[in-house]
Structures are given as C-alpha cells and as structure tokens.
Protein backbone atom coordinates (compact mmCIF):
# COMPACT_ATOMS: atom_id res chain seq x y z
CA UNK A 1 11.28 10.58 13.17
CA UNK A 2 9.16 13.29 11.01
CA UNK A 3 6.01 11.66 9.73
CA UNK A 4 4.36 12.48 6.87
CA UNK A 5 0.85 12.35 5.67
CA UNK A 6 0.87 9.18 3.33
CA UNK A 7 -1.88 7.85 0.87
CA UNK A 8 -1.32 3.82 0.20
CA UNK A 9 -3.51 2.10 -2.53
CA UNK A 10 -3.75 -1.54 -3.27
CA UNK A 11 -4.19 -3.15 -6.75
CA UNK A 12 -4.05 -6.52 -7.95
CA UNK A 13 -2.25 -6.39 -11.89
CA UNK A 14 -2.87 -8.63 -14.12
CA UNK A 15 -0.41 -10.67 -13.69
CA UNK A 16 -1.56 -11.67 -10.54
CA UNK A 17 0.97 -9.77 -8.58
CA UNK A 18 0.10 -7.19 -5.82
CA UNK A 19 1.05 -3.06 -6.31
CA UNK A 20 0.94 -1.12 -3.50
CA UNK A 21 1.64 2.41 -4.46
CA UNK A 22 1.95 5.78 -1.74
CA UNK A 23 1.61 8.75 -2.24
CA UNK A 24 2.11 12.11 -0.04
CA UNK A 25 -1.15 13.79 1.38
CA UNK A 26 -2.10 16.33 -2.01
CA UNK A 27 -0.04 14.71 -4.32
CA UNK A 28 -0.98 12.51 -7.55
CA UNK A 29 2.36 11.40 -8.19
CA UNK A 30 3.34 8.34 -6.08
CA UNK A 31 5.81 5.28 -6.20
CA UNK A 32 4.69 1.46 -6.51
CA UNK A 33 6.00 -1.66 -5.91
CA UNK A 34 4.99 -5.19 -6.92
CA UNK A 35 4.66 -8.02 -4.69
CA UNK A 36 4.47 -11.82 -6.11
CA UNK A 37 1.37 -12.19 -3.36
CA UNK A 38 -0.61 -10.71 -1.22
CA UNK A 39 0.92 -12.04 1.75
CA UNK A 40 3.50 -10.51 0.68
CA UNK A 41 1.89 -7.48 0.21
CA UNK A 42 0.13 -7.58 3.75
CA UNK A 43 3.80 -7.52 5.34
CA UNK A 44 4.61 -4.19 3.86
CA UNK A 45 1.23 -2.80 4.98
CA UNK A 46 1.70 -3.96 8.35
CA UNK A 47 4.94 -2.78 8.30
CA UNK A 48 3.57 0.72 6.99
CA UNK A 49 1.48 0.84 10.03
CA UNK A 50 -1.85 0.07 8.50
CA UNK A 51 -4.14 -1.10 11.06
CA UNK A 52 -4.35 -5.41 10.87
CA UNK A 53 -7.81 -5.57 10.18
CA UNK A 54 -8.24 -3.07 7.78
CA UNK A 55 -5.19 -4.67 5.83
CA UNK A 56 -7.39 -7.92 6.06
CA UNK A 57 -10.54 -6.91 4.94
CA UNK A 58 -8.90 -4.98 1.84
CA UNK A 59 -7.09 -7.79 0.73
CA UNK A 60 -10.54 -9.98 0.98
CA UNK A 61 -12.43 -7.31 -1.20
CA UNK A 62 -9.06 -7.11 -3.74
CA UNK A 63 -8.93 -10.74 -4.08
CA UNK A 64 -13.15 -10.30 -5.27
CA UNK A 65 -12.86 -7.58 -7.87
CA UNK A 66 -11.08 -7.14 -11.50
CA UNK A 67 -7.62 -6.00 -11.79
CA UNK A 68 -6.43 -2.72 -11.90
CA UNK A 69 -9.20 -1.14 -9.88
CA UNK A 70 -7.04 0.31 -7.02
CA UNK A 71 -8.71 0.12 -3.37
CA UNK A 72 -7.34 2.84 -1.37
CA UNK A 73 -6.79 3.41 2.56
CA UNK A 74 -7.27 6.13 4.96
CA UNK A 75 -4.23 8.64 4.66
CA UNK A 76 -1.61 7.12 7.81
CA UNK A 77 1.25 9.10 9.20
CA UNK A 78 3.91 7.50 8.17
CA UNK A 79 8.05 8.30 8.69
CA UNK A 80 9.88 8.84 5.44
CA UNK A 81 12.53 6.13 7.50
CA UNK A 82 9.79 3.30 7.32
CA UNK A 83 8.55 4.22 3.95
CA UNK A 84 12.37 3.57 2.55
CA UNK A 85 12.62 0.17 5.01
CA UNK A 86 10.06 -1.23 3.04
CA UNK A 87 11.77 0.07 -0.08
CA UNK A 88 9.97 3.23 -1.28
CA UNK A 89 11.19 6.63 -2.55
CA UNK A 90 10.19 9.41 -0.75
C-alpha cells in the first residue's frame, strides 16, 4: 500500500450533521462526506488512522463551537485503499 500525505478537517453543518473532508498534503481541493453524528464520524477517523485521543478531544471542542468553523488535524499518512474503504475519492 502507497500512502499519501492526507489533510482531514472536521466540521459540524448546520444541520447538525458531521463533514469530514481530506485533502492531499499542498492541495486546497478536497472531498467531504456527511455523517448523521459524530459517532459516526469518529468511526471513519479511527478508521483513517487518526490517533483515538486526538479524535476524542476534537470532537469535544466541535461539539463547543459554531458551525462551519472547520477544526483540522495533523497531516496522517494515509493509503489511497483506506481513504476509498471509508468512501472517499482520491
């Protein structure tokens, strides 16, 4: 498996629901996807490798501030085969 260098951001919508969006290491274009919850959304993380309590402590400080103000996590190295298990383009 080739990893690349992946940015993931977090932000709660207005509608309640979760986007987590990635984006490769340089670029400003990325792909989202919205989650009913933010359980929901901690499974993808988790599944994206994201360390457990960094997932947790970013989904305590999302649930505290407005929507739409994206929280963002260290770049990861992901696999483009785990990015499209959980159902992103690459």
């Amino acid at each position: 498996m080739v990893a690349m260098q992946i940015r993931v951001d977090i932000n709660r919508l207005k509608s309640g629901k979760v986007q987590i969006a990635v984006f490769r290491s340089q670029q400003s274009n990325g792909f989202a996807l919205d989650y009913p919850s933010p359980n929901e959304a901690r499974g993808v993380l988790l599944a994206l490798g994201i360390d457990l309590g960094e997932v947790d402590r970013t989904l305590e400080v999302l649930a505290e501030i407005g929507p739409k103000e994206p929280l963002h996590f260290p770049p990861q190295e992901i696999s483009a085969e785990v990015l499209r298990s959980q159902g992103f383009r690459v």
